[in-house]
Structure formats: C-alpha cells, structure tokens
Protein backbone atom coordinates (compact mmCIF):
# COMPACT_ATOMS: atom_id res chain seq x y z
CA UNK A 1 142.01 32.67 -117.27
CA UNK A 2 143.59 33.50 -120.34
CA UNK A 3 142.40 36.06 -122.69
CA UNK A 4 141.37 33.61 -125.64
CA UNK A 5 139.91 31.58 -123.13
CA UNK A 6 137.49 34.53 -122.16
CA UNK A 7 136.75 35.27 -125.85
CA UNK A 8 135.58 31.93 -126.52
CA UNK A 9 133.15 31.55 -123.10
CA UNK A 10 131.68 34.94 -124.32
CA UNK A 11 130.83 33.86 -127.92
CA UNK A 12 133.96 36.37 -129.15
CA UNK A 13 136.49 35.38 -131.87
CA UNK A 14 140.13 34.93 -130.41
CA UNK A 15 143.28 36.12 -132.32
CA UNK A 16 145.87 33.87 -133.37
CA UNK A 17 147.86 35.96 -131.04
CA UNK A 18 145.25 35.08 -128.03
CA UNK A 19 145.54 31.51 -128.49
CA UNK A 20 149.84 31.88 -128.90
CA UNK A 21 149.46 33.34 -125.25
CA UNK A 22 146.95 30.70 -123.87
CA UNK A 23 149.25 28.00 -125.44
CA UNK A 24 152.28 29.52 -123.32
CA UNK A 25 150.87 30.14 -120.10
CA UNK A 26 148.62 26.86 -120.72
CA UNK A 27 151.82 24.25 -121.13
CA UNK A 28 153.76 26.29 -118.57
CA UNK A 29 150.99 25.23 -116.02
CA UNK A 30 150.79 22.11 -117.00
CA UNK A 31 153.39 20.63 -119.57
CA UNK A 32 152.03 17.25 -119.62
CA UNK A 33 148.27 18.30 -120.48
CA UNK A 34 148.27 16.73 -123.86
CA UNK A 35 149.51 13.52 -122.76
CA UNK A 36 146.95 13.37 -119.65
CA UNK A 37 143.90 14.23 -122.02
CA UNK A 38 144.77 12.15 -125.07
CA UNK A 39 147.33 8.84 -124.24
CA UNK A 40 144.22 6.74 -122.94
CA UNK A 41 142.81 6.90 -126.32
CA UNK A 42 144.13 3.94 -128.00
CA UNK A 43 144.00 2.14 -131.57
CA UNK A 44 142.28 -1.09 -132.04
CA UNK A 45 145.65 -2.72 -131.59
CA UNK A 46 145.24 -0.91 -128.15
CA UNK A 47 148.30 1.86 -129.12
CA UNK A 48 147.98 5.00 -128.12
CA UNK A 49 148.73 8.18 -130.19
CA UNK A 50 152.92 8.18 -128.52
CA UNK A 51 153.56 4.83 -128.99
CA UNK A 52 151.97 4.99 -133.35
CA UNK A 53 154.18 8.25 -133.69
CA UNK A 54 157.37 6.57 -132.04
CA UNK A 55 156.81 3.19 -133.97
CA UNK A 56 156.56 5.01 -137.33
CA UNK A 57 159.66 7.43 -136.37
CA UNK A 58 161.63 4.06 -135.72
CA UNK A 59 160.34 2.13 -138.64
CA UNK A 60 161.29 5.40 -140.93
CA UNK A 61 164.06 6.71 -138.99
CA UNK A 62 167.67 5.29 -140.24
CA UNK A 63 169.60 8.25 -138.99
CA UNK A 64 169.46 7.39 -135.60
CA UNK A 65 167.76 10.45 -134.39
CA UNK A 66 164.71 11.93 -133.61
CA UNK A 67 164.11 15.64 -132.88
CA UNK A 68 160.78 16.36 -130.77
CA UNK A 69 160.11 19.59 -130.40
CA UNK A 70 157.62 20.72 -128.22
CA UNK A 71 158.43 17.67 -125.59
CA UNK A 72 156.55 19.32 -122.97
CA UNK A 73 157.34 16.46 -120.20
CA UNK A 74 159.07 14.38 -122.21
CA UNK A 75 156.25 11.66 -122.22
CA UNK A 76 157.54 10.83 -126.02
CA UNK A 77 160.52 9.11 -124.33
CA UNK A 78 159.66 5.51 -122.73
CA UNK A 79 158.51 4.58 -126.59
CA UNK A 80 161.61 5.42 -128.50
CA UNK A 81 163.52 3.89 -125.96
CA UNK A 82 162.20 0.36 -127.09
CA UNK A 83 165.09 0.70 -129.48
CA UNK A 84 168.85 0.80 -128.99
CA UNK A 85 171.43 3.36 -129.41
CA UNK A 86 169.13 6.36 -130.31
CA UNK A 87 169.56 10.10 -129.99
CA UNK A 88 166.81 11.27 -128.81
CA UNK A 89 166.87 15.37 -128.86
CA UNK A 90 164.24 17.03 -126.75
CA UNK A 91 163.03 20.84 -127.29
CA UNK A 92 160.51 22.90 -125.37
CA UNK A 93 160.82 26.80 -125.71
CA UNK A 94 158.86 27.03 -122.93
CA UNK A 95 161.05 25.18 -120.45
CA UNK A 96 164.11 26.84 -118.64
CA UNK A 97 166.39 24.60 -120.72
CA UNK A 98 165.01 24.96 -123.97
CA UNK A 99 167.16 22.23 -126.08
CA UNK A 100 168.79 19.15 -124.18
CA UNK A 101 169.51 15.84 -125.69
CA UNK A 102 169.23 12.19 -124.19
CA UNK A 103 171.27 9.18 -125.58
CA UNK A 104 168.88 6.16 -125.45
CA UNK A 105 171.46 3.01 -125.52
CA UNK A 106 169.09 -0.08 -124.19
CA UNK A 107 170.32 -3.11 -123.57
C-alpha cells in the first residue's frame, strides 16, 4: 500500500509527491489499469473513451503522427490502426523501454 493511499483511508491529506509515487508503483503493477476500469464506459454511439480520442487524433491529425505518452500497455493502438500508413510513437517512462515507435501501414 502506497503512502498516499494510507493518507487518504486515514482521513490525511496526500502530497503531490505521495500521489507521483502511488502513480509509479501503481502503473508499474498494473499498466493497463486505466483501460480495465474505464474502456467499458461507452458514448451513446456506443464509443468508448480510446476509440473518441483516436477518431479525433485522425480527423485532426494531417502529419501522420501521433505521440502517446503515457501508453501504459499500449491499448491506444488497435484504434489508430483503423487508418493507413501512420506513425504511431509510444512513450511510458515507466517501462524498461521508455520511447519505441510502431509504423501502422494497414491494408
């Protein structure tokens, strides 16, 4: 149990730098956490929160690229790839590789 995690279940105020280390040892747990508690939450057009972020990045994006930072598992990935020849660069501090990049070409 993390430190700001104890604060908050005894009524105490966490410091920003208490929730910086629960966010690290949190994601490095469990990288996909926010995808498993939010993706079933969907739009009335039955989207979820992935697939509105990647449709708008594609809509907007004419560069070709999309940085996400913070990729965690990389559960981003299956709705950019709906489009061809993007470069898709993936960051996560917390990972062993920090910065890697995948070339989406679809056919």
């Amino acid at each position: 149990m993390t430190l700001w995690t104890q604060k908050v279940l005894n009524g105490l105020n966490p410091t920003s730098k208490d929730w910086k280390e629960h966010l690290k040892k949190a994601h490095l747990k469990a990288p996909s956490m926010t995808p498993n508690a939010y993706a079933k939450y969907k739009t009335k057009e039955g989207f979820c929160s992935y697939e509105v972020l990647a449709n708008t990045l594609l809509d907007l994006n004419t560069k070709k690229s999309i940085l996400d930072l913070a990729c965690g598992d990389g559960f981003l990935i299956p709705y950019i790839q709906k489009k061809k020849d993007y470069l898709l660069l993936l960051s996560d501090a917390l990972q062993k590789n920090p910065a890697f990049a995948i070339h989406i070409n679809v056919l």
